[in-house]
N, C-alpha and C. Protein backbone atom coordinates (compact mmCIF):
# COMPACT_ATOMS: atom_id res chain seq x y z
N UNK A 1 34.85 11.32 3.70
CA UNK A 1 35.01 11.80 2.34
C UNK A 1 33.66 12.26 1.82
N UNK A 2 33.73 13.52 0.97
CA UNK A 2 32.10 14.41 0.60
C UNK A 2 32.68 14.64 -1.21
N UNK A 3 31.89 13.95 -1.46
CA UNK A 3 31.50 14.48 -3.20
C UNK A 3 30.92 15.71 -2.74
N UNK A 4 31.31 16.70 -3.80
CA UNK A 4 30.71 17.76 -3.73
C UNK A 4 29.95 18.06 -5.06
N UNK A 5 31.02 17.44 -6.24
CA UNK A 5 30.39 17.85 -7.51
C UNK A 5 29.67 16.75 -8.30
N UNK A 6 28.94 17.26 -9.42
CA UNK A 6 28.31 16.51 -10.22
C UNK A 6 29.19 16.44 -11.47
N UNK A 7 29.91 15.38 -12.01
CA UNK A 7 31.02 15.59 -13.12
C UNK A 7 31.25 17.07 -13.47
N UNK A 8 31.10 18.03 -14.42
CA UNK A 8 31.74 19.61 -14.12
C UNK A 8 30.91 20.48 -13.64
N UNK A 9 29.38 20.25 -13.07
CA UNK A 9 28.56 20.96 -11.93
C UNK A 9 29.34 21.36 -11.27
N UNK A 10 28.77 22.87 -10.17
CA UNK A 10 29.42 22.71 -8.81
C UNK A 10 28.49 22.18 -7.76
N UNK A 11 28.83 21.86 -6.78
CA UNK A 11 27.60 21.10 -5.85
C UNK A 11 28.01 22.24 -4.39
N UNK A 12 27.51 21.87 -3.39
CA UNK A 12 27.08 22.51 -1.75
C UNK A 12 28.56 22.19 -0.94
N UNK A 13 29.53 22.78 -1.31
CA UNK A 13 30.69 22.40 -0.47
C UNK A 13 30.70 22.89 1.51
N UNK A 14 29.68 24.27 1.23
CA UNK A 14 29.56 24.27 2.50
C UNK A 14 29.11 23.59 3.54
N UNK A 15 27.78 22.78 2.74
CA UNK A 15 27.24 21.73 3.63
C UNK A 15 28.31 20.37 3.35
N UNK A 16 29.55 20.20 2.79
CA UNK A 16 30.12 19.01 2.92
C UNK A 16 30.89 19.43 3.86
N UNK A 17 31.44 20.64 4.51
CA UNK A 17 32.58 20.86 5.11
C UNK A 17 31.77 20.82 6.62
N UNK A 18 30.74 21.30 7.01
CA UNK A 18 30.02 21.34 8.05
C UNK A 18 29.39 19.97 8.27
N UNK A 19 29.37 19.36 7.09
CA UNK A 19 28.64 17.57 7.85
C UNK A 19 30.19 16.69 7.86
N UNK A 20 31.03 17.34 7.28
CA UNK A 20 32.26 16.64 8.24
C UNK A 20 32.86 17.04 9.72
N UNK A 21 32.38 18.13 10.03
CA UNK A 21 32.72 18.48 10.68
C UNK A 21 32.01 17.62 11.78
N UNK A 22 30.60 17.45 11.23
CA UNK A 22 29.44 16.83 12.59
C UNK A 22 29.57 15.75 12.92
N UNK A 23 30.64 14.85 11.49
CA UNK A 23 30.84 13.37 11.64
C UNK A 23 32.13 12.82 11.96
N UNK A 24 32.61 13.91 12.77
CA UNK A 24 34.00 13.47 13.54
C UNK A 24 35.21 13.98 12.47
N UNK A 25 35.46 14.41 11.63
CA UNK A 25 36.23 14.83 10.99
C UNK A 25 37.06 16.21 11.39
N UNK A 26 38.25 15.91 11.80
CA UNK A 26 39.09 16.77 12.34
C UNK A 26 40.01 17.75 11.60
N UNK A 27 40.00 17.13 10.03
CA UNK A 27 41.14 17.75 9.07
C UNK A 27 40.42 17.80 7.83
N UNK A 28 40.20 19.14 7.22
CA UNK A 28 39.25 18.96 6.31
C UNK A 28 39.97 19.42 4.86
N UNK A 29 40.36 18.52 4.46
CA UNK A 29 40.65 18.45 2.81
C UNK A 29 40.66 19.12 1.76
N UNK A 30 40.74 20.41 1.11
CA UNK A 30 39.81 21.15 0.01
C UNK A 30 40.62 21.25 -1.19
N UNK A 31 40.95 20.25 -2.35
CA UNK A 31 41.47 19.78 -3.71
C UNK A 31 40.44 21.01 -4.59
N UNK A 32 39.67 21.93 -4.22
CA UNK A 32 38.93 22.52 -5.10
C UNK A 32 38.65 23.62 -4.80
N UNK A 33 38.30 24.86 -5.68
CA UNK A 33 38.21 26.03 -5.62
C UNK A 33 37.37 26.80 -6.68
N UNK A 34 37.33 27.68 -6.77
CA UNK A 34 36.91 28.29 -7.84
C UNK A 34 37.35 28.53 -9.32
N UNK A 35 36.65 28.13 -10.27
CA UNK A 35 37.53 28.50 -12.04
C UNK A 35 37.91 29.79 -12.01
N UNK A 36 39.20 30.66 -12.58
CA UNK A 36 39.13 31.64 -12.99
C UNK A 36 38.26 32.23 -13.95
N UNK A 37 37.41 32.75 -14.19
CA UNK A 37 37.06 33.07 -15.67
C UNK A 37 37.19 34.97 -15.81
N UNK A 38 37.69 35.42 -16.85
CA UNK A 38 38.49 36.78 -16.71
C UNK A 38 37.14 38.06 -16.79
N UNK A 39 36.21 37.36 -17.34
CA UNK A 39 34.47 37.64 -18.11
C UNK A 39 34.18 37.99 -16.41
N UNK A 40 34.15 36.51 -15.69
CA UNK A 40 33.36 36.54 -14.46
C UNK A 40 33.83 36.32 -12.96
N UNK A 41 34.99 37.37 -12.79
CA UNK A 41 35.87 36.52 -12.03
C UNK A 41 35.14 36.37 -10.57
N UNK A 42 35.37 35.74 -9.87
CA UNK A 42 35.20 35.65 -8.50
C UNK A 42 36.30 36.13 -7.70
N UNK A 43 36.22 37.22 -7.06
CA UNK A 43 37.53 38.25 -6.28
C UNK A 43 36.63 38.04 -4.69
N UNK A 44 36.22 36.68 -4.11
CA UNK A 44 36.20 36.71 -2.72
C UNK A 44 35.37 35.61 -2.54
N UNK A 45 35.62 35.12 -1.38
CA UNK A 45 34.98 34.03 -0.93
C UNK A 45 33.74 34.08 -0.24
N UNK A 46 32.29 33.46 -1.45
CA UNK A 46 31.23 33.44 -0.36
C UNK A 46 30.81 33.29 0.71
N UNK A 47 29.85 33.78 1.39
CA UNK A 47 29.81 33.72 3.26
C UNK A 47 29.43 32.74 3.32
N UNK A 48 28.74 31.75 2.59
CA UNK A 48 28.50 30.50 3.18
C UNK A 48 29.48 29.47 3.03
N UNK A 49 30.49 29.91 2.60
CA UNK A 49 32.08 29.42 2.58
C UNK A 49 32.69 29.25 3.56
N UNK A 50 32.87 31.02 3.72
CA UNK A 50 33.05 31.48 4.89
C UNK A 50 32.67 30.51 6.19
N UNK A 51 31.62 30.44 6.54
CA UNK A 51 30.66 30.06 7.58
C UNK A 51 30.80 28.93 7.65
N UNK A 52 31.29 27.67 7.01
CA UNK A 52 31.80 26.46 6.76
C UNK A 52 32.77 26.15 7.28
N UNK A 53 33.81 26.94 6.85
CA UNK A 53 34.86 27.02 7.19
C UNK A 53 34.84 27.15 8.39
N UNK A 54 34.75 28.17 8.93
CA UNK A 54 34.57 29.06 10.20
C UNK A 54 34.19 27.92 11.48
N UNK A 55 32.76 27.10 10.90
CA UNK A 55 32.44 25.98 11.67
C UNK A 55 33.31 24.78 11.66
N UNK A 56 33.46 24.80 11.10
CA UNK A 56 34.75 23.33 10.76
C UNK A 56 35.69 23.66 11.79
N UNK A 57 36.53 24.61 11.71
CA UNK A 57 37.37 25.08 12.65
C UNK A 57 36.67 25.05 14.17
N UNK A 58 35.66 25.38 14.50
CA UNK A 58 35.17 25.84 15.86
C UNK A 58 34.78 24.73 16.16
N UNK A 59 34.05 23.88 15.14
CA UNK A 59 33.37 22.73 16.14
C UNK A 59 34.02 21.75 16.18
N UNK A 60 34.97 21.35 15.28
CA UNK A 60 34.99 19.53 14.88
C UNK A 60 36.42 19.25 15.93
N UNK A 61 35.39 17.87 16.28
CA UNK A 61 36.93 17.42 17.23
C UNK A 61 35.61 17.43 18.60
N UNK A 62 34.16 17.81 19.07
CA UNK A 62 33.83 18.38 19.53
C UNK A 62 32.35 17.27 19.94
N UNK A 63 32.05 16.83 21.06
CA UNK A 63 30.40 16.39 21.08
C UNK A 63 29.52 18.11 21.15
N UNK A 64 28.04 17.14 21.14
CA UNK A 64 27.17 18.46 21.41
C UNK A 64 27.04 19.57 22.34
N UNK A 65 27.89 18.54 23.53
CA UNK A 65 28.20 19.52 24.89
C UNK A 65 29.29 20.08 25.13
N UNK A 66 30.06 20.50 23.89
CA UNK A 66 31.38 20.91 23.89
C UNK A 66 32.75 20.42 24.10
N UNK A 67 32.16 19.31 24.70
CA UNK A 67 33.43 18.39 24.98
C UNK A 67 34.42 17.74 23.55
N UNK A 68 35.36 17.62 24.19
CA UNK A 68 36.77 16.83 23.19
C UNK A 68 36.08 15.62 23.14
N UNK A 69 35.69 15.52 21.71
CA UNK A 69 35.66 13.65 21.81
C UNK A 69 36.27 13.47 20.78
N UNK A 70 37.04 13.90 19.83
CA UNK A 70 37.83 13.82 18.58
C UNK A 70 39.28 13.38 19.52
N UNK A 71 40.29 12.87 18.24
CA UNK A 71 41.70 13.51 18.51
C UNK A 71 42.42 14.89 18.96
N UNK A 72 41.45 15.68 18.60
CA UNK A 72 41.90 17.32 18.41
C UNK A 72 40.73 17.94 18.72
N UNK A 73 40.64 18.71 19.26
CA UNK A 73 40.04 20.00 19.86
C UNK A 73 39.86 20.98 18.78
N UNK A 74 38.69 20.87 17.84
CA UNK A 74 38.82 22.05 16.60
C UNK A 74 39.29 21.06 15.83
N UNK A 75 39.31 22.16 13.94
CA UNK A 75 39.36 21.43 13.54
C UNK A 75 40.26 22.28 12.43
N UNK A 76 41.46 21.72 11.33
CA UNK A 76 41.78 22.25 10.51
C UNK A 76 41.63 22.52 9.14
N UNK A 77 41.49 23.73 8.24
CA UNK A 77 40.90 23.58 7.18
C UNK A 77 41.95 24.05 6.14
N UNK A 78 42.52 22.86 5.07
CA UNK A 78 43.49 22.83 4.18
C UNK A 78 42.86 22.84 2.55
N UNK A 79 43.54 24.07 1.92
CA UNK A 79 42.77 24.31 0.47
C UNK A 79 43.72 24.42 -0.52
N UNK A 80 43.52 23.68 -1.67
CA UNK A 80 44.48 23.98 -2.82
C UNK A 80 44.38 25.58 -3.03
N UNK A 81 45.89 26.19 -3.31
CA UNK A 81 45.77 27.72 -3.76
C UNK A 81 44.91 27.70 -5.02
N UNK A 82 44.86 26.61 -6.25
CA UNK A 82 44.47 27.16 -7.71
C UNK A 82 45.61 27.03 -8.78
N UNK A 83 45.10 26.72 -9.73
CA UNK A 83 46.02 26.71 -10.80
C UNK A 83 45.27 27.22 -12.21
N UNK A 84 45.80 29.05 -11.60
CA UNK A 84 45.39 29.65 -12.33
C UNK A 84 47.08 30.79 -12.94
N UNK A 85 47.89 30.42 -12.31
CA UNK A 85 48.81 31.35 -11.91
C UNK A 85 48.78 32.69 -11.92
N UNK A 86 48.23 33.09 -10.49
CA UNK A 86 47.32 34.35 -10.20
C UNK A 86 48.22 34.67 -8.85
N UNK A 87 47.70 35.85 -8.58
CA UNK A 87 48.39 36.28 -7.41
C UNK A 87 46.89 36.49 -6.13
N UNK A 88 45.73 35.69 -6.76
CA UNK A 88 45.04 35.74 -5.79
C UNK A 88 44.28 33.69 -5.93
N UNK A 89 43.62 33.40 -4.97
CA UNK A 89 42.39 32.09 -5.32
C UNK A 89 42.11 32.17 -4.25
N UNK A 90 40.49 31.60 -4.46
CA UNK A 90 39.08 31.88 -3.48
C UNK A 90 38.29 30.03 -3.86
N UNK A 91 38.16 29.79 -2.51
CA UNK A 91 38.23 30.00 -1.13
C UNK A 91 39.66 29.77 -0.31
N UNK A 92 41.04 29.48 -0.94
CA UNK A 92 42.00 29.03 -0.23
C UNK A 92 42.47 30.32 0.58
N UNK A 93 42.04 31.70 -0.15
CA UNK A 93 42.82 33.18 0.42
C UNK A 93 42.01 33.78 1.69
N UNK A 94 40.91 32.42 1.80
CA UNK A 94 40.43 33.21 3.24
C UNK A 94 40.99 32.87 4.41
N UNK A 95 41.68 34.00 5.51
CA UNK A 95 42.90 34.00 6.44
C UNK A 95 42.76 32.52 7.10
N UNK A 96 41.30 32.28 7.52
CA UNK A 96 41.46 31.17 8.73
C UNK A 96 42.15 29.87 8.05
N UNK A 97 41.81 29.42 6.62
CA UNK A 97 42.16 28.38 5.99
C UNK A 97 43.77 28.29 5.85
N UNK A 98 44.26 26.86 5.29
CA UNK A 98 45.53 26.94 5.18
C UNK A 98 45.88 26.92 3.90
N UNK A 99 46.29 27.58 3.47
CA UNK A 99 46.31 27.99 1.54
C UNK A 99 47.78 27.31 1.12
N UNK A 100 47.55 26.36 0.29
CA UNK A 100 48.69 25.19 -0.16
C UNK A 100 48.98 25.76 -1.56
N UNK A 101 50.00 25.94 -1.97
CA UNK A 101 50.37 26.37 -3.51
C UNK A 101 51.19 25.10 -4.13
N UNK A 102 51.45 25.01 -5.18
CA UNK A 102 52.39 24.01 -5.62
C UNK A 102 53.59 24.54 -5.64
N UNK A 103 54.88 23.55 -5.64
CA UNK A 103 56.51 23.21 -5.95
C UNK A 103 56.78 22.58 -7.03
N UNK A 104 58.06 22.79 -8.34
CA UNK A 104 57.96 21.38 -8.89
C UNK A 104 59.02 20.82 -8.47
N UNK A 105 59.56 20.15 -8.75
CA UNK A 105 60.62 19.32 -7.94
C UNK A 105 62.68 20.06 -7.72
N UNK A 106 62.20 21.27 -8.69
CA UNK A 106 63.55 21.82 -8.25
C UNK A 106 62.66 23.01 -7.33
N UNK A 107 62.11 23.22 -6.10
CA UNK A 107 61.74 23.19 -4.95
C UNK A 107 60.99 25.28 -6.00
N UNK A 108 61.15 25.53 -6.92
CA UNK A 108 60.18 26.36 -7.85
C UNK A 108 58.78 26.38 -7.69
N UNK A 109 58.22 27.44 -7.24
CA UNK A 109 56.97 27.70 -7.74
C UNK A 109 56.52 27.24 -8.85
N UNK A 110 55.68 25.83 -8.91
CA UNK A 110 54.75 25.77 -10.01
C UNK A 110 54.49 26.70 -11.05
N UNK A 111 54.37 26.64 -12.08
CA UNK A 111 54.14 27.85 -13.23
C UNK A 111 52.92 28.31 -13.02
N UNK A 112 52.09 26.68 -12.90
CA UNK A 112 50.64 27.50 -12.95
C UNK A 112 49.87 27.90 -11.49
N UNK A 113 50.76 27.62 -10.45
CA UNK A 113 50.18 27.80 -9.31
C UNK A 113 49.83 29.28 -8.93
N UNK A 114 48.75 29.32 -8.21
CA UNK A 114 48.47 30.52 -7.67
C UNK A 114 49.64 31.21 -5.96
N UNK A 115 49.43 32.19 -5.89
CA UNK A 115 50.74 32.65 -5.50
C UNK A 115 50.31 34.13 -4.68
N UNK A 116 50.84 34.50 -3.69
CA UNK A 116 50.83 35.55 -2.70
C UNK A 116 50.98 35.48 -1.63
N UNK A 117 51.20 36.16 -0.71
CA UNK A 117 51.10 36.38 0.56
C UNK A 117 50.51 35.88 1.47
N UNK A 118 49.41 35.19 1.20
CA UNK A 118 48.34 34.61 1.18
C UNK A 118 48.56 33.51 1.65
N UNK A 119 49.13 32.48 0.53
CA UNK A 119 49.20 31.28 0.33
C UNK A 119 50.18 30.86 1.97
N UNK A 120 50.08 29.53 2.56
CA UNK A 120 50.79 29.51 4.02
C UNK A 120 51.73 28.67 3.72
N UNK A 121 51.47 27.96 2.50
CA UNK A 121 52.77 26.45 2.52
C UNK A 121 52.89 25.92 0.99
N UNK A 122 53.36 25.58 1.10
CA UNK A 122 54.42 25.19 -0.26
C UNK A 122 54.22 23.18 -0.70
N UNK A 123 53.65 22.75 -1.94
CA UNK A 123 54.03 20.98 -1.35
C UNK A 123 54.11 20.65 -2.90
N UNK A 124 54.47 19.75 -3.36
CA UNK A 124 54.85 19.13 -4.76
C UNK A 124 53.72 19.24 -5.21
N UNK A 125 53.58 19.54 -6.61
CA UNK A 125 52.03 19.47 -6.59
C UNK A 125 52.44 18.77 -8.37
N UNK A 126 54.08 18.65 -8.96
CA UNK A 126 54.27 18.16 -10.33
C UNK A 126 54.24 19.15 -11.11
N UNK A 127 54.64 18.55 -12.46
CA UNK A 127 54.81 19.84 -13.73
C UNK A 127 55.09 18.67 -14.95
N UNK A 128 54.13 18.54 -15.40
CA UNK A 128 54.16 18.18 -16.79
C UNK A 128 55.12 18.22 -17.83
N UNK A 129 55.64 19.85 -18.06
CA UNK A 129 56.76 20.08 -19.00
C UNK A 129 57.70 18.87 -18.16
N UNK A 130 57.66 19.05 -17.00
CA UNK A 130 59.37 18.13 -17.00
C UNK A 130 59.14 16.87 -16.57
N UNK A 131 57.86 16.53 -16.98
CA UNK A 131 57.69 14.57 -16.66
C UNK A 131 57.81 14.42 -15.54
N UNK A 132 57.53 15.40 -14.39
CA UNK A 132 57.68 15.18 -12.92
C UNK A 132 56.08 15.10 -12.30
N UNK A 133 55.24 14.29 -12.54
CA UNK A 133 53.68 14.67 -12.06
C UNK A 133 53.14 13.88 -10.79
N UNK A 134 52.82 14.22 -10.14
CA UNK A 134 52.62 13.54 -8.83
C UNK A 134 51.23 11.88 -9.12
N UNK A 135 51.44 10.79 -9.02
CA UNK A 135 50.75 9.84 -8.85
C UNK A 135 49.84 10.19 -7.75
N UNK A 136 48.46 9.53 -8.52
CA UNK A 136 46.96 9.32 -7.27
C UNK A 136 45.95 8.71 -7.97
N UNK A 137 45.10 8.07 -7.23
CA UNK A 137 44.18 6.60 -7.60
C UNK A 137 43.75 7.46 -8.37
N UNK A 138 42.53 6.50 -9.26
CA UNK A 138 42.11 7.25 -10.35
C UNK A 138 40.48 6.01 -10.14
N UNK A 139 39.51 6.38 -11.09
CA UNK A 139 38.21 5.37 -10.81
C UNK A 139 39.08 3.97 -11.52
N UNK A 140 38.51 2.85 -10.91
CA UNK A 140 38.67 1.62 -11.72
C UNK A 140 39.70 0.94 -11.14
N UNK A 141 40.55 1.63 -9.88
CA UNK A 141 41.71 1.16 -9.03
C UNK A 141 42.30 0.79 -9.80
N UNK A 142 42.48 2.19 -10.43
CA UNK A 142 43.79 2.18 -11.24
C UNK A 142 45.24 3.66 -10.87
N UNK A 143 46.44 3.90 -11.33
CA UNK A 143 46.71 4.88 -10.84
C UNK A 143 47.34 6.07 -12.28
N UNK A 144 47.09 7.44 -11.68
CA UNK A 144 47.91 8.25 -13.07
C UNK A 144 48.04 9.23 -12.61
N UNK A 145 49.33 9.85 -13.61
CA UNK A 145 50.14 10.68 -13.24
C UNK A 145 49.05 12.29 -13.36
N UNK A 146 49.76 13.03 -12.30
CA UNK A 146 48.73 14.63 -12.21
C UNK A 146 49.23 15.59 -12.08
N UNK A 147 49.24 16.82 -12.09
CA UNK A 147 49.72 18.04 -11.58
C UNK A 147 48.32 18.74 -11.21
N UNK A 148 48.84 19.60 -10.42
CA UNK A 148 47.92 20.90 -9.47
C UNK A 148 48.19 20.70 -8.28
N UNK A 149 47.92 22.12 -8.09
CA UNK A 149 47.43 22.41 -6.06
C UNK A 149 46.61 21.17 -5.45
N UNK A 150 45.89 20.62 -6.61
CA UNK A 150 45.08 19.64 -5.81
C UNK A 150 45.66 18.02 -5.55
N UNK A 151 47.11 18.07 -5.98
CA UNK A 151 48.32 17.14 -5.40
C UNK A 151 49.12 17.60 -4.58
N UNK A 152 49.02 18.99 -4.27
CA UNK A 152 49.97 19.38 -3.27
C UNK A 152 49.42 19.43 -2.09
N UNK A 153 47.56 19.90 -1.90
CA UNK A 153 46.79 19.55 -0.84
C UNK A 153 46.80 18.51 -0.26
N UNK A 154 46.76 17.59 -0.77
CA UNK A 154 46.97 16.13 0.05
C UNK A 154 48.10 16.07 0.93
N UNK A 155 49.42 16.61 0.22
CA UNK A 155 50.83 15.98 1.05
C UNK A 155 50.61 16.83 2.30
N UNK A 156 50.20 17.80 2.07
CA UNK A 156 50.08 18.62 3.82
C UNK A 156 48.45 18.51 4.60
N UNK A 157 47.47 17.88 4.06
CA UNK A 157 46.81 17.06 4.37
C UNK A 157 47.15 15.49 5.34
N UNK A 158 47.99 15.34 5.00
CA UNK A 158 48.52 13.86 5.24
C UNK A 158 49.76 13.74 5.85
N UNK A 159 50.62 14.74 6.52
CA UNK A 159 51.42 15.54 7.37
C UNK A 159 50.56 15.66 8.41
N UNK A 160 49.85 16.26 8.58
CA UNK A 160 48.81 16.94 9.29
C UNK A 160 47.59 15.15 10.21
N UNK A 161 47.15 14.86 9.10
CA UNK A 161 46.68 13.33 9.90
C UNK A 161 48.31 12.83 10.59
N UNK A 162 49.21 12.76 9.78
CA UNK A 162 50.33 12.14 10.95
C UNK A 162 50.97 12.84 12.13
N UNK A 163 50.40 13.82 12.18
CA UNK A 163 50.84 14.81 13.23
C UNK A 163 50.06 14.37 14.23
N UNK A 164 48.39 14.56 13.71
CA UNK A 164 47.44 13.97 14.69
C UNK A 164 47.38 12.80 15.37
N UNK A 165 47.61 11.64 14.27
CA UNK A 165 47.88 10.31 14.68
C UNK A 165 48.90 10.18 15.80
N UNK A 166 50.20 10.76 15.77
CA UNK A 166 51.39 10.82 16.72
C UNK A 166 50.95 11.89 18.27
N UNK A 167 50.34 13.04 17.97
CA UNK A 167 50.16 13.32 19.70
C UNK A 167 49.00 13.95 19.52
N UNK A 168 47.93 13.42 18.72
CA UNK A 168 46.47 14.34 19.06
C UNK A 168 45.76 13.04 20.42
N UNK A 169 45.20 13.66 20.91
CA UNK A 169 44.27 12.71 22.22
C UNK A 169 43.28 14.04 23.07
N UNK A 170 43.59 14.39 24.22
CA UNK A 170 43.12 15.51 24.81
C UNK A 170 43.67 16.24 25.33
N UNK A 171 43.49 17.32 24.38
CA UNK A 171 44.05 18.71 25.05
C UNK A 171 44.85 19.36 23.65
N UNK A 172 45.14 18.38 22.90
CA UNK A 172 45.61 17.99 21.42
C UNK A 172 44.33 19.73 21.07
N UNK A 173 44.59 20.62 20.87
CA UNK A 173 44.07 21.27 19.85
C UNK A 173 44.39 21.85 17.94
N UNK A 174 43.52 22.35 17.46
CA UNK A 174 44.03 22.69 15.89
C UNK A 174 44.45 23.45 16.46
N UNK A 175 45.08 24.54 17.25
CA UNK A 175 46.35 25.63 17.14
C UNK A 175 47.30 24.66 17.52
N UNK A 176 47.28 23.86 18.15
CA UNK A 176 48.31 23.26 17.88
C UNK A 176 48.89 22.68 16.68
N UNK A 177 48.20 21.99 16.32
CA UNK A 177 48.71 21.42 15.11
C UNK A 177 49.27 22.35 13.67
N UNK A 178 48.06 23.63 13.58
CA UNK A 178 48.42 24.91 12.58
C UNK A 178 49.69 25.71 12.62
N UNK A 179 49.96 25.32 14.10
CA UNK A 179 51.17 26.07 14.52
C UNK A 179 52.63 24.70 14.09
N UNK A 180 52.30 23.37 13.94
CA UNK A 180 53.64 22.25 14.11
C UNK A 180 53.58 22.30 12.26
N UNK A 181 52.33 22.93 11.52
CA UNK A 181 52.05 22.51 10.28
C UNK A 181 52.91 23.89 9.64
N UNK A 182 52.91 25.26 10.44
CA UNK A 182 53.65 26.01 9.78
C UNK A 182 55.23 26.77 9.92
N UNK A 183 55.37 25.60 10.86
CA UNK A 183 56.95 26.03 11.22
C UNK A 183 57.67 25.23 11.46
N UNK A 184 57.30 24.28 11.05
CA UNK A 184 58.01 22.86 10.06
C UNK A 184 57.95 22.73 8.78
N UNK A 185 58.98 23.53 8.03
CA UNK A 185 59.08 23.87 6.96
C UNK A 185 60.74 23.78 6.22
N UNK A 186 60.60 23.95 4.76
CA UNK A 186 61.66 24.40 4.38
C UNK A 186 62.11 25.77 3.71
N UNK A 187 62.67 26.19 4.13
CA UNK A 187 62.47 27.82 3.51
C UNK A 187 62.77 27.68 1.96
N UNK A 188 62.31 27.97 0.65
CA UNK A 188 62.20 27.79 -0.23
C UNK A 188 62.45 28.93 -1.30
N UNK A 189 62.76 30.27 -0.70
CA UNK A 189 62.87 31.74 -0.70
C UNK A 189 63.69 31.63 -1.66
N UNK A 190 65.08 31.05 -1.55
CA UNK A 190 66.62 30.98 -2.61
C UNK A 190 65.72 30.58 -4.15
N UNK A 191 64.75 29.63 -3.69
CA UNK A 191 65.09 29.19 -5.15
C UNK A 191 63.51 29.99 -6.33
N UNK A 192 62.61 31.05 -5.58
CA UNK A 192 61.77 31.61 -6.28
C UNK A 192 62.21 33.07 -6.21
């Protein structure tokens, strides 16, 4: 686990995604993205994003001599879409990543979720208007109710460790797993 931020600072996510990568971390997490702001928008993902990413995927799972010493061979990189309700968000819209949007519980596109072509998977992420909000720890080990992409990241986050847990060992690679993560699904088409 990598703090990245300083309470509403942004902090070095690239160097958290690349020192997980170095410290055995096979499935890399991303609850965070960029603010919309309409003044200053951000329409693409920095290269040292990029390059994070990019490494995360290539190395982790991996000793110095190339060898498998992880569960998995490579490594996978899972990002909240945004809750901006946009038809674009950065860094989740860059191809290699796996771009998570929210559901609310009548299997609907989130209102505020971000949304396109883009996006690879679909996971509860809650909705306020209808008292449906997804539970997660909170400081003080305590728990409360949430909405966003950054509750829907986890559930296919945590799919994904149980995928690994059940047949990652050697030979176990991330195309494998990117491939059991996106066609194990429910088609969701009828109801958006």
């Amino acid at each position: 686990s990598c703090q990245i931020f300083a309470g509403d600072a942004g902090g070095d996510a690239a160097r958290a995604i690349k020192w997980g990568a170095d410290h055995g971390a096979v499935i890399s997490q991303n609850s965070w993205g960029y603010v919309y702001d309409p003044e200053h928008p951000i329409t693409y993902t920095p290269q040292q994003d990029k390059d994070a990413i990019d490494y995360f995927i290539k190395y982790a799972g991996f000793d110095e001599n190339g060898n498998q010493e992880g569960p998995m061979a490579g490594g996978v990189v899972i990002f909240a879409a945004g809750n901006d309700d946009r038809p674009e968000g950065y860094p989740a819209s860059y191809e290699p990543a796996i771009a998570v949007s929210a559901i609310d519980a009548e299997y609907e596109r989130a209102y505020y979720s971000n949304y396109g072509t883009w996006v690879d998977i679909a996971a509860p992420g809650g909705d306020s208007y209808d008292n449906n909000e997804v539970w997660s720890t909170t400081p003080g080990n305590k728990y409360a109710a949430f909405q966003g992409t950054s509750m829907a990241c986890p559930h296919v986050s945590g799919i994904a460790a149980l995928v690994v847990s059940n047949l990652g060992g050697p030979g176990f690679t991330a195309a494998d797993l990117k491939e059991i993560l996106l066609r194990s699904y429910r088609n969701i088409d009828e109801y958006n």
